[in-house]
PDB file of N, CA and C in Angstrom:
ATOM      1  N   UNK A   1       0.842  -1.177   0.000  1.00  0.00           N
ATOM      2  CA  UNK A   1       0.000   0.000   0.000  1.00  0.00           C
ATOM      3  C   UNK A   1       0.885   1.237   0.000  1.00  0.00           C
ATOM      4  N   UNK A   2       0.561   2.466  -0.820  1.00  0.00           N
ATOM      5  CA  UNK A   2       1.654   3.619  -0.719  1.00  0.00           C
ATOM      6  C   UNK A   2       1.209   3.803   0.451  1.00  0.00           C
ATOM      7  N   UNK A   3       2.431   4.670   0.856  1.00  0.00           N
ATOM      8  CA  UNK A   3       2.679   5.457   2.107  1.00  0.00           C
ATOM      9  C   UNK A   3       1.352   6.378   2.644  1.00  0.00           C
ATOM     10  N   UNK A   4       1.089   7.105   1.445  1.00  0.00           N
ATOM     11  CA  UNK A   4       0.002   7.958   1.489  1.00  0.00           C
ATOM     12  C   UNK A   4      -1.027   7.558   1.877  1.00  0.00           C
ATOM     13  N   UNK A   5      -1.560   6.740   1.691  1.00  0.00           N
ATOM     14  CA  UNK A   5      -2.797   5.835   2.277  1.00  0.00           C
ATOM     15  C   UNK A   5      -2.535   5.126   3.382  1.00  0.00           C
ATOM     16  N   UNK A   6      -1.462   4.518   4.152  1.00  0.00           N
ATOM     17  CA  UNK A   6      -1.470   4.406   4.881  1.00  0.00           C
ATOM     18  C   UNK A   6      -1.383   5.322   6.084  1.00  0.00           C
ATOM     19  N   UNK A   7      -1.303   6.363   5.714  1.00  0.00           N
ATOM     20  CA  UNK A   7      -0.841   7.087   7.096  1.00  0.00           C
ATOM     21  C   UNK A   7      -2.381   7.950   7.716  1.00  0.00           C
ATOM     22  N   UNK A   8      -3.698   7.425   6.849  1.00  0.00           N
ATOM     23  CA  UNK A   8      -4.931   7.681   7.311  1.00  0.00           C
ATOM     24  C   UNK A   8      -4.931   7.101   8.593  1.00  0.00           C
ATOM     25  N   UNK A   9      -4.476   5.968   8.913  1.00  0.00           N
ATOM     26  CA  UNK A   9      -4.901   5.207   9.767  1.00  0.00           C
ATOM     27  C   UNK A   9      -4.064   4.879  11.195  1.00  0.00           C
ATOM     28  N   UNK A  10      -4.869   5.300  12.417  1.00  0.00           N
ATOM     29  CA  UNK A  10      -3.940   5.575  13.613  1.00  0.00           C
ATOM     30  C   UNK A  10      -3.616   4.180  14.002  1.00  0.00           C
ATOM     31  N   UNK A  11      -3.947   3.177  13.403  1.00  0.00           N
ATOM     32  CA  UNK A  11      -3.157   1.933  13.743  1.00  0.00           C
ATOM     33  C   UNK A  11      -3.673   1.167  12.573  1.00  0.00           C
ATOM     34  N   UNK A  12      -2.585   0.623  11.667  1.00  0.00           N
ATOM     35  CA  UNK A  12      -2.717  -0.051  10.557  1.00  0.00           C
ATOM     36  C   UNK A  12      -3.699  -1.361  11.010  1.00  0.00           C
ATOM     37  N   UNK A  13      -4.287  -2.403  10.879  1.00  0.00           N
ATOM     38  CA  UNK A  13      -5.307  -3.409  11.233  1.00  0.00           C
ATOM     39  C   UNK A  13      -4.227  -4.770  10.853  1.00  0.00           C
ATOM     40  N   UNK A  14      -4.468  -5.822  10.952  1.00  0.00           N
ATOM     41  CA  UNK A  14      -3.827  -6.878  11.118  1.00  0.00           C
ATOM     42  C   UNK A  14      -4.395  -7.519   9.896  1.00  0.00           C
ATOM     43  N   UNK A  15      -5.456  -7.397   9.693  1.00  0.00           N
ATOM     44  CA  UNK A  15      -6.743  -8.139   8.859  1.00  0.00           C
ATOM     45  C   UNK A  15      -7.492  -6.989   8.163  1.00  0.00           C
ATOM     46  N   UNK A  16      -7.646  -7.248   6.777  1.00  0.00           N
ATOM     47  CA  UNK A  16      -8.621  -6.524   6.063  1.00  0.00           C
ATOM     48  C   UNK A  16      -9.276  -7.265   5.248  1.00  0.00           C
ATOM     49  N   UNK A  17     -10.833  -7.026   4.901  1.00  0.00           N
ATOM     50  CA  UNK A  17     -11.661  -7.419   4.672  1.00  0.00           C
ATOM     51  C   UNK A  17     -11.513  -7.085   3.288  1.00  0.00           C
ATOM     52  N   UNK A  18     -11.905  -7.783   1.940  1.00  0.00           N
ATOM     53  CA  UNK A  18     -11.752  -7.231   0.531  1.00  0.00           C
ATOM     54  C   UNK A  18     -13.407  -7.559   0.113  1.00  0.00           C
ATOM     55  N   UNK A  19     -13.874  -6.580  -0.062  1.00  0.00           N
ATOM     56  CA  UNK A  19     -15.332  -6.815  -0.431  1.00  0.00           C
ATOM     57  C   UNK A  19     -15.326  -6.510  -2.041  1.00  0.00           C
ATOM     58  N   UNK A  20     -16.103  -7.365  -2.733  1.00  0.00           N
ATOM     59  CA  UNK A  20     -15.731  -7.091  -4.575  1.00  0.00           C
ATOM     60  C   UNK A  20     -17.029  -6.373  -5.383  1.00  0.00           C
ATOM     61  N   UNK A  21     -17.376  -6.235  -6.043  1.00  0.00           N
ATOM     62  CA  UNK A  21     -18.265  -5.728  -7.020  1.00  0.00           C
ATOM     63  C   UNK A  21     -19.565  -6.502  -6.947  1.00  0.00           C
ATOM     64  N   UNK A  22     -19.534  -7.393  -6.290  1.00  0.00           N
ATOM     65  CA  UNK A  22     -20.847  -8.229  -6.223  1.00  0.00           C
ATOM     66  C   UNK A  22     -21.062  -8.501  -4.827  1.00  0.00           C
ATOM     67  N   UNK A  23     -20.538  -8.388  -3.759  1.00  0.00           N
ATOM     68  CA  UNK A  23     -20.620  -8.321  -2.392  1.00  0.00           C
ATOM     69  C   UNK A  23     -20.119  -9.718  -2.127  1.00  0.00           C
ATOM     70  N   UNK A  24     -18.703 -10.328  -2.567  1.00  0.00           N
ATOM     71  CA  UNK A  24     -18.582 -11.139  -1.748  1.00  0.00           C
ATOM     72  C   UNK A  24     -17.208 -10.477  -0.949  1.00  0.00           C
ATOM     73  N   UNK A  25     -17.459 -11.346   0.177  1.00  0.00           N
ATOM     74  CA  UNK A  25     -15.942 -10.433   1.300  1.00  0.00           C
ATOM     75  C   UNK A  25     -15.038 -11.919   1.163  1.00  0.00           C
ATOM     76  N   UNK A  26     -13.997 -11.417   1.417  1.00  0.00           N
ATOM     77  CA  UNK A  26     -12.726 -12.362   1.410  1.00  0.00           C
ATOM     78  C   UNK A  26     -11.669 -11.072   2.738  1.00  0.00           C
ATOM     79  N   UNK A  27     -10.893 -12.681   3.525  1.00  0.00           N
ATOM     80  CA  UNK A  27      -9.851 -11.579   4.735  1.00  0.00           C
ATOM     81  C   UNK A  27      -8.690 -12.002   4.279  1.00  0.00           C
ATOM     82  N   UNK A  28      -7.872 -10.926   4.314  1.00  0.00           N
ATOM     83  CA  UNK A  28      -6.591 -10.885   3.993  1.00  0.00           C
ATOM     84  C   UNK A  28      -6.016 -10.512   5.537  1.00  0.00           C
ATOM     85  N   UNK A  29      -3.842 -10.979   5.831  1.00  0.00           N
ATOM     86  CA  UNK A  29      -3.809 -10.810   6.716  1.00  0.00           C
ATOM     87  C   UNK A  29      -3.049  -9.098   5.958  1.00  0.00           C
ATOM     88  N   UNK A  30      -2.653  -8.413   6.684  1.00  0.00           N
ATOM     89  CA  UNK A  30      -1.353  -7.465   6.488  1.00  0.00           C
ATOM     90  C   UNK A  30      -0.095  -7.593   7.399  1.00  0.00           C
ATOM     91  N   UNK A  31       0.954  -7.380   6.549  1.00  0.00           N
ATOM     92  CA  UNK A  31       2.059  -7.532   6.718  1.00  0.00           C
ATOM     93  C   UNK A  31       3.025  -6.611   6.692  1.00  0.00           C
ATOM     94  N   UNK A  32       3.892  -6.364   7.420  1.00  0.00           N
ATOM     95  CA  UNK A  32       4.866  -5.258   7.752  1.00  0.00           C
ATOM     96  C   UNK A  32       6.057  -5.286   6.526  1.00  0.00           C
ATOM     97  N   UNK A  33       6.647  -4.873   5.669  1.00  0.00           N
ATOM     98  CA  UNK A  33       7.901  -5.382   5.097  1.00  0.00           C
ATOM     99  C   UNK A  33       8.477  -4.421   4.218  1.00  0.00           C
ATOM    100  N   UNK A  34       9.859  -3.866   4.751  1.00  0.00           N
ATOM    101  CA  UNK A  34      10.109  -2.990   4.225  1.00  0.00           C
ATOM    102  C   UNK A  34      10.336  -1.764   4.502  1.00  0.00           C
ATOM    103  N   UNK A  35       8.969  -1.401   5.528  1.00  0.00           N
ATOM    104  CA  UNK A  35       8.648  -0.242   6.142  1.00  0.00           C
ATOM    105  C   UNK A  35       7.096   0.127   5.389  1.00  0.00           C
ATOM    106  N   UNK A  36       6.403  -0.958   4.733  1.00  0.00           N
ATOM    107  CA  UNK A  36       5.536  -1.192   3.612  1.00  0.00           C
ATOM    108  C   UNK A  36       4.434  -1.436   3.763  1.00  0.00           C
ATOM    109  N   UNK A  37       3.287  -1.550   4.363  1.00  0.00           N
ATOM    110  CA  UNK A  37       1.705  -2.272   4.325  1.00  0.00           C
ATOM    111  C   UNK A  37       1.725  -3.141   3.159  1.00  0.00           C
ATOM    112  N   UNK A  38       1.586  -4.521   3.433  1.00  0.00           N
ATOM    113  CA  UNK A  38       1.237  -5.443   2.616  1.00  0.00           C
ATOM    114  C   UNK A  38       0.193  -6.095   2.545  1.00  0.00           C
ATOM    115  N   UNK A  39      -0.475  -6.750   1.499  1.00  0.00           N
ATOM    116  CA  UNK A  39      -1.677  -7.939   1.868  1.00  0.00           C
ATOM    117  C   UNK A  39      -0.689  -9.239   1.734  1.00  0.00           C
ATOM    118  N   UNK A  40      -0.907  -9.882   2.743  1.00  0.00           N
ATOM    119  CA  UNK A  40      -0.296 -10.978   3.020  1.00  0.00           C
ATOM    120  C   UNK A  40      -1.032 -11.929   2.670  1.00  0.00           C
ATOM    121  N   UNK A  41      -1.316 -13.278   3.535  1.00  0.00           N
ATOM    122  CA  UNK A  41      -1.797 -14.354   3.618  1.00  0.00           C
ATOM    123  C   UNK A  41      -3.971 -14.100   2.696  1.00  0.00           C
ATOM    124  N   UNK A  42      -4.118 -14.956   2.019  1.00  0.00           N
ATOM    125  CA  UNK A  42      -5.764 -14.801   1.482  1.00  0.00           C
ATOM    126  C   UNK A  42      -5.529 -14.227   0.441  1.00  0.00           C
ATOM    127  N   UNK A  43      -4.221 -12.962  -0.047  1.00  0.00           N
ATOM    128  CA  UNK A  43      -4.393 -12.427  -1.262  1.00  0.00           C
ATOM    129  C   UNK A  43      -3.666 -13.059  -2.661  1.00  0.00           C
ATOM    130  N   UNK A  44      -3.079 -13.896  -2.187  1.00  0.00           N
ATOM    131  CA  UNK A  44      -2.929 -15.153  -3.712  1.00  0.00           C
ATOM    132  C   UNK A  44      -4.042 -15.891  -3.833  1.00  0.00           C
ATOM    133  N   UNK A  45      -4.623 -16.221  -2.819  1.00  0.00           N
ATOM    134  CA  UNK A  45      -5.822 -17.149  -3.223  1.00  0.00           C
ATOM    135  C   UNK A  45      -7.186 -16.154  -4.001  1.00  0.00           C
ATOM    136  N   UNK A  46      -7.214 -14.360  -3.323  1.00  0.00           N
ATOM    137  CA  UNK A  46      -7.977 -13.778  -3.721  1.00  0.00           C
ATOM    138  C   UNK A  46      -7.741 -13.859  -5.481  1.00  0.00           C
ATOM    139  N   UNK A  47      -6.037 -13.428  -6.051  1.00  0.00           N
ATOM    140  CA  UNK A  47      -6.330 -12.764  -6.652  1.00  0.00           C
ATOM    141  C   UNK A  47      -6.353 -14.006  -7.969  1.00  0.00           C
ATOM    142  N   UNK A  48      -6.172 -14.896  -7.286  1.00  0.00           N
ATOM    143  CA  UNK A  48      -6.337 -16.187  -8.492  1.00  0.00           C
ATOM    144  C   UNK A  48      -7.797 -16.326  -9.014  1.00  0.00           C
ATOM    145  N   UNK A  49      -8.667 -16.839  -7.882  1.00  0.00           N
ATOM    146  CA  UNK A  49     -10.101 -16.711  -8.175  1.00  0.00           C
ATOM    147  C   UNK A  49     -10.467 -15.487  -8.836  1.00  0.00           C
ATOM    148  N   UNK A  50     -10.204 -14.699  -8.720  1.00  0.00           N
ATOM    149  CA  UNK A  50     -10.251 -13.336  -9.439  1.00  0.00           C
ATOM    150  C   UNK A  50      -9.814 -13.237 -10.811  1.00  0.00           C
ATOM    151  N   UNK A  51      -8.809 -14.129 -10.964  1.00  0.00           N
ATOM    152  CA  UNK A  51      -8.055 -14.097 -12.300  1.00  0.00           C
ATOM    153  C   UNK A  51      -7.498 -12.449 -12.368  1.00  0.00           C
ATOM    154  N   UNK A  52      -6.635 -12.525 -11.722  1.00  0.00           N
ATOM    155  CA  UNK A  52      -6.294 -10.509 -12.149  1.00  0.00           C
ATOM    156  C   UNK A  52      -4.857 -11.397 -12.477  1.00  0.00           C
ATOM    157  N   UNK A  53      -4.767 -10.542 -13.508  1.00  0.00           N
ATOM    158  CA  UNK A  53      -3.443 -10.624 -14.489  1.00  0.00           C
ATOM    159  C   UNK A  53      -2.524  -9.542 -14.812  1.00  0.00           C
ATOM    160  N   UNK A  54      -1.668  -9.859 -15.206  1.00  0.00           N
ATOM    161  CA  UNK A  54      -0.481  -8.316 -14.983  1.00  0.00           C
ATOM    162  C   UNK A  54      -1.058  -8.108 -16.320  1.00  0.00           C
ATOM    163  N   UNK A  55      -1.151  -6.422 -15.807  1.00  0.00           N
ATOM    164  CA  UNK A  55      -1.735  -5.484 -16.969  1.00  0.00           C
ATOM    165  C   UNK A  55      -3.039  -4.930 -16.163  1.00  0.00           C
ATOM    166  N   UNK A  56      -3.781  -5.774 -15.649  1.00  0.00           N
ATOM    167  CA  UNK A  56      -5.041  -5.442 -14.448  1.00  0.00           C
ATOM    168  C   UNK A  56      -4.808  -3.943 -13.620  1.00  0.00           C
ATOM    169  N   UNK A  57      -5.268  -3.278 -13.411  1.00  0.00           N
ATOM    170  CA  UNK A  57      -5.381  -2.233 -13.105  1.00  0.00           C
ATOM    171  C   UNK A  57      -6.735  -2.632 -11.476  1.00  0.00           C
ATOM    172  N   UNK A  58      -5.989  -2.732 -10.362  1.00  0.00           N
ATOM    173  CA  UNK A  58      -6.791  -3.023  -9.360  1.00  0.00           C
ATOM    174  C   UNK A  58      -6.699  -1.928  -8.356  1.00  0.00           C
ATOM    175  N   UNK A  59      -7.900  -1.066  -7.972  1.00  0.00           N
ATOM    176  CA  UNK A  59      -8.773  -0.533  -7.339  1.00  0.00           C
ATOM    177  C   UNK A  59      -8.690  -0.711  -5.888  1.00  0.00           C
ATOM    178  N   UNK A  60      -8.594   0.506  -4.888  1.00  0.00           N
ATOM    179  CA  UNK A  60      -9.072  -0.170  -3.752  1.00  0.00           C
ATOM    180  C   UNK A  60      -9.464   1.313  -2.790  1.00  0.00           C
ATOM    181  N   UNK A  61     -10.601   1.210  -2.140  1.00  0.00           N
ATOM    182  CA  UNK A  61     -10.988   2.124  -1.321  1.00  0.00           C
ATOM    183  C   UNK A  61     -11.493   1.561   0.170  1.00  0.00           C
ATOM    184  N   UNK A  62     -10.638   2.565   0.570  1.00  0.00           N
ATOM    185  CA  UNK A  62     -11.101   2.036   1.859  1.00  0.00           C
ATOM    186  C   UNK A  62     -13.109   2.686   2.492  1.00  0.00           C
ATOM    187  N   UNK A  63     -13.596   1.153   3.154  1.00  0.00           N
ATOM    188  CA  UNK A  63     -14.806   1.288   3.712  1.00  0.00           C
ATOM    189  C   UNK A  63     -14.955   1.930   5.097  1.00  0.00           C
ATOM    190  N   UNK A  64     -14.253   1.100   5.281  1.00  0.00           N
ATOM    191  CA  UNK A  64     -14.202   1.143   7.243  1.00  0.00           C
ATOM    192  C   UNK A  64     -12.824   1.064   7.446  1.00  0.00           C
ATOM    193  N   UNK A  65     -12.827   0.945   8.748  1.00  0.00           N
ATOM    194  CA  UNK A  65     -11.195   1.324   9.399  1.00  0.00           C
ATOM    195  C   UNK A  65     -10.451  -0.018   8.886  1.00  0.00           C
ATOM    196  N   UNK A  66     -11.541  -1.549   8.668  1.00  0.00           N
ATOM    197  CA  UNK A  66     -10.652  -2.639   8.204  1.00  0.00           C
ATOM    198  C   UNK A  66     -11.172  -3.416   7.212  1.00  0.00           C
ATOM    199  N   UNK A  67     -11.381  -2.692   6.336  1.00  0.00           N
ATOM    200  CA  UNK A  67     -12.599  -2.780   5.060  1.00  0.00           C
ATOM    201  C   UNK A  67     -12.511  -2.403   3.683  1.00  0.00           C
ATOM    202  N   UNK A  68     -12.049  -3.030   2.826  1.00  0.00           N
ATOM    203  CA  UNK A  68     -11.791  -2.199   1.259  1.00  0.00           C
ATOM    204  C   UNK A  68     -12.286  -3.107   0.323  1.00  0.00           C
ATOM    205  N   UNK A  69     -12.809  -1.957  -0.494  1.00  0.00           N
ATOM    206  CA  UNK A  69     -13.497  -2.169  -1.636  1.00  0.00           C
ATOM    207  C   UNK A  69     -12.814  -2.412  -2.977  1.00  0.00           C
ATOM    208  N   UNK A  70     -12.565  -3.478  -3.369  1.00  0.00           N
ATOM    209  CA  UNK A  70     -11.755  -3.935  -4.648  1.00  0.00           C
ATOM    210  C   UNK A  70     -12.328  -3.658  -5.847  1.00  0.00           C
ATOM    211  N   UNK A  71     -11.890  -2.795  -6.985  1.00  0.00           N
ATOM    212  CA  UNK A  71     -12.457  -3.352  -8.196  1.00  0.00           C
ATOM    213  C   UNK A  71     -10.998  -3.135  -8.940  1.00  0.00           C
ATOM    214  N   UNK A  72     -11.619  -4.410  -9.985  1.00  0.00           N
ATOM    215  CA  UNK A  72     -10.787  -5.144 -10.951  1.00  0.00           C
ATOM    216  C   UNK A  72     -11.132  -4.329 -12.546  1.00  0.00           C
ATOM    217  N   UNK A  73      -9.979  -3.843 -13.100  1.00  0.00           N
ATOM    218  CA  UNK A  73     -10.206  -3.571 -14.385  1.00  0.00           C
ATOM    219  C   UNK A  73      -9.326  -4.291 -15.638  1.00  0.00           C
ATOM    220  N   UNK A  74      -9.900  -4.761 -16.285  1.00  0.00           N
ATOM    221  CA  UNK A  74      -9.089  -5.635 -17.542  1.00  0.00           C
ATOM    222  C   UNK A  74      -7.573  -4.812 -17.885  1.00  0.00           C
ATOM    223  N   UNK A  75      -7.433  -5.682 -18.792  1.00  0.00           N
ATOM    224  CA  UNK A  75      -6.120  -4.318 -19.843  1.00  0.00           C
ATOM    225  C   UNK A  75      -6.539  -3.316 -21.081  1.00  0.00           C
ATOM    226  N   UNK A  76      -7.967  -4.012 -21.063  1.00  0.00           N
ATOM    227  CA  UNK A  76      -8.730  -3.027 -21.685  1.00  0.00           C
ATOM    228  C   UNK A  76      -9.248  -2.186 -20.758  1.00  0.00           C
ATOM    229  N   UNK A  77      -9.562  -1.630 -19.620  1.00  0.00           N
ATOM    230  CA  UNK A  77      -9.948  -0.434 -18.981  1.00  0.00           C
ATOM    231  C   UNK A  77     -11.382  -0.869 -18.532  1.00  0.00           C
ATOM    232  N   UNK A  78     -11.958  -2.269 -19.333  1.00  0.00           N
ATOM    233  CA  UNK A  78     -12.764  -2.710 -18.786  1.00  0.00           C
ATOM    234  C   UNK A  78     -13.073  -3.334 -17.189  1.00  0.00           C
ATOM    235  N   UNK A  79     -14.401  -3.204 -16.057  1.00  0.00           N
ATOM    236  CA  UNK A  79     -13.989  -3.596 -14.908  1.00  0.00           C
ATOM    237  C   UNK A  79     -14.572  -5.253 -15.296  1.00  0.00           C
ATOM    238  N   UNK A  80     -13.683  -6.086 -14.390  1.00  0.00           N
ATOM    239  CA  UNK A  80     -14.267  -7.351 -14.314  1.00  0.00           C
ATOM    240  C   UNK A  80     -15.135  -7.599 -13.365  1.00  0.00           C
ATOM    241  N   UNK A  81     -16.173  -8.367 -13.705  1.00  0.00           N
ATOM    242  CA  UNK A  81     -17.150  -8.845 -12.590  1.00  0.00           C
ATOM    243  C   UNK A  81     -17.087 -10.074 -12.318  1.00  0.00           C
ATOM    244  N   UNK A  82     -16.592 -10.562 -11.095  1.00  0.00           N
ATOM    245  CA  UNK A  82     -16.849 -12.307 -10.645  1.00  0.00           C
ATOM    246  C   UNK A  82     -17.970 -12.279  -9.665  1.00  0.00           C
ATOM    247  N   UNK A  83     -18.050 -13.423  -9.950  1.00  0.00           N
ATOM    248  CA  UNK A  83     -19.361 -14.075  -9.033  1.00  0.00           C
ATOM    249  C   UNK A  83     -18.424 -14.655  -8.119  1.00  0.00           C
ATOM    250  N   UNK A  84     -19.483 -15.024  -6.668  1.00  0.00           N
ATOM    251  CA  UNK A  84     -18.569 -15.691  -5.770  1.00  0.00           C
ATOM    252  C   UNK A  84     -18.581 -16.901  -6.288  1.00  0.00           C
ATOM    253  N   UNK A  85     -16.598 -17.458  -6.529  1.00  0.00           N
ATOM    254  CA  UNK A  85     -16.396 -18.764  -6.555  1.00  0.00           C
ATOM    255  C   UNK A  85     -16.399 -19.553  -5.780  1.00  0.00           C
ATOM    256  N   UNK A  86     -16.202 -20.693  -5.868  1.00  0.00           N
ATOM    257  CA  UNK A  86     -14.791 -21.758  -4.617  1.00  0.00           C
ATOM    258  C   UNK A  86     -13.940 -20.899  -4.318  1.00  0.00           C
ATOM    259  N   UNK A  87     -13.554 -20.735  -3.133  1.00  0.00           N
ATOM    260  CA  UNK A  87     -12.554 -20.724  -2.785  1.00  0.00           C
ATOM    261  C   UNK A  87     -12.422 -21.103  -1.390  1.00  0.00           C
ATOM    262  N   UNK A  88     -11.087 -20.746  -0.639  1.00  0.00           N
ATOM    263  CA  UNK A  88     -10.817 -21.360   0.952  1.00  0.00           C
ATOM    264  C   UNK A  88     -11.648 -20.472   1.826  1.00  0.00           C
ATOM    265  N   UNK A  89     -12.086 -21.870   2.719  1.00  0.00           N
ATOM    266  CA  UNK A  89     -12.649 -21.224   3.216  1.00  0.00           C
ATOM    267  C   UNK A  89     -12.378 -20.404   4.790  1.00  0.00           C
ATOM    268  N   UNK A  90     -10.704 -20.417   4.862  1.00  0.00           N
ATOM    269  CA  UNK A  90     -10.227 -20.055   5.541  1.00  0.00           C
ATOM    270  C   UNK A  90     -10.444 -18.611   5.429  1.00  0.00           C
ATOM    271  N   UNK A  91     -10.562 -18.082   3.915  1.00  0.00           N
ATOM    272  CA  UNK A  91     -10.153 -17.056   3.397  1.00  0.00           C
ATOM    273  C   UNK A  91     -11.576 -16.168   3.428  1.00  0.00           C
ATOM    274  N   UNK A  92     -12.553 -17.162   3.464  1.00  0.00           N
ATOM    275  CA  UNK A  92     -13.793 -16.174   3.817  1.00  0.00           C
ATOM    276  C   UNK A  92     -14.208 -15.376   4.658  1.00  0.00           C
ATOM    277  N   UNK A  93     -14.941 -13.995   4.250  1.00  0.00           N
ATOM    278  CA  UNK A  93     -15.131 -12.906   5.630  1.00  0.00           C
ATOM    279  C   UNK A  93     -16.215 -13.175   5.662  1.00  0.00           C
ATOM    280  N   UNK A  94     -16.790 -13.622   7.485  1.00  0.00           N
ATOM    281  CA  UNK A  94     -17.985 -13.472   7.690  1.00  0.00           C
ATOM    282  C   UNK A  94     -18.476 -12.210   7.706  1.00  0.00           C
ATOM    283  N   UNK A  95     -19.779 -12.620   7.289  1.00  0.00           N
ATOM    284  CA  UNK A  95     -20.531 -10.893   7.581  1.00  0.00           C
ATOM    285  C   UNK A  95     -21.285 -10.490   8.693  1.00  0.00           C
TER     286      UNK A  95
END
């Protein structure tokens, strides 16, 4: 995450919630590295089911203090829409 966006927040969260274009939530952990905000653990599995591919142009606003809103845009500028797949269900956010 740039710097800039992180420094909204008086204590970065451990866990963030990725809610997508169709309302499904998925938790990611965050990770320190660098001096860096990372999505750690849940966001390979997110971004597979997702199919985001280099060239993807991915979106993110924050909801709540541990809450962001993902959208996915093609390499055409187009946004992608998934439905909720399979996936782990480790990786699922309850609601």
């Amino acid at each position: 995450m740039p710097l800039d966006f992180t420094k909204h927040f008086v204590a970065v969260p451990t866990e963030f919630k990725l809610k997508n274009n169709t309302g499904c939530s998925w938790k990611v952990t965050v990770k320190l590295m660098n001096g860096r905000v990372t999505l750690d653990q849940g966001w390979a599995t997110y971004a597979a089911v997702h199919q985001i591919k280099i060239g993807y142009m991915v979106t993110f606003k924050l909801l709540t203090p541990d809450t962001l809103k993902v959208i996915i845009f093609d390499d055409d500028g187009i946004e992608v829409v998934n439905k909720c797949g399979k996936h782990d269900e480790a990786f699922a956010a309850k609601e």
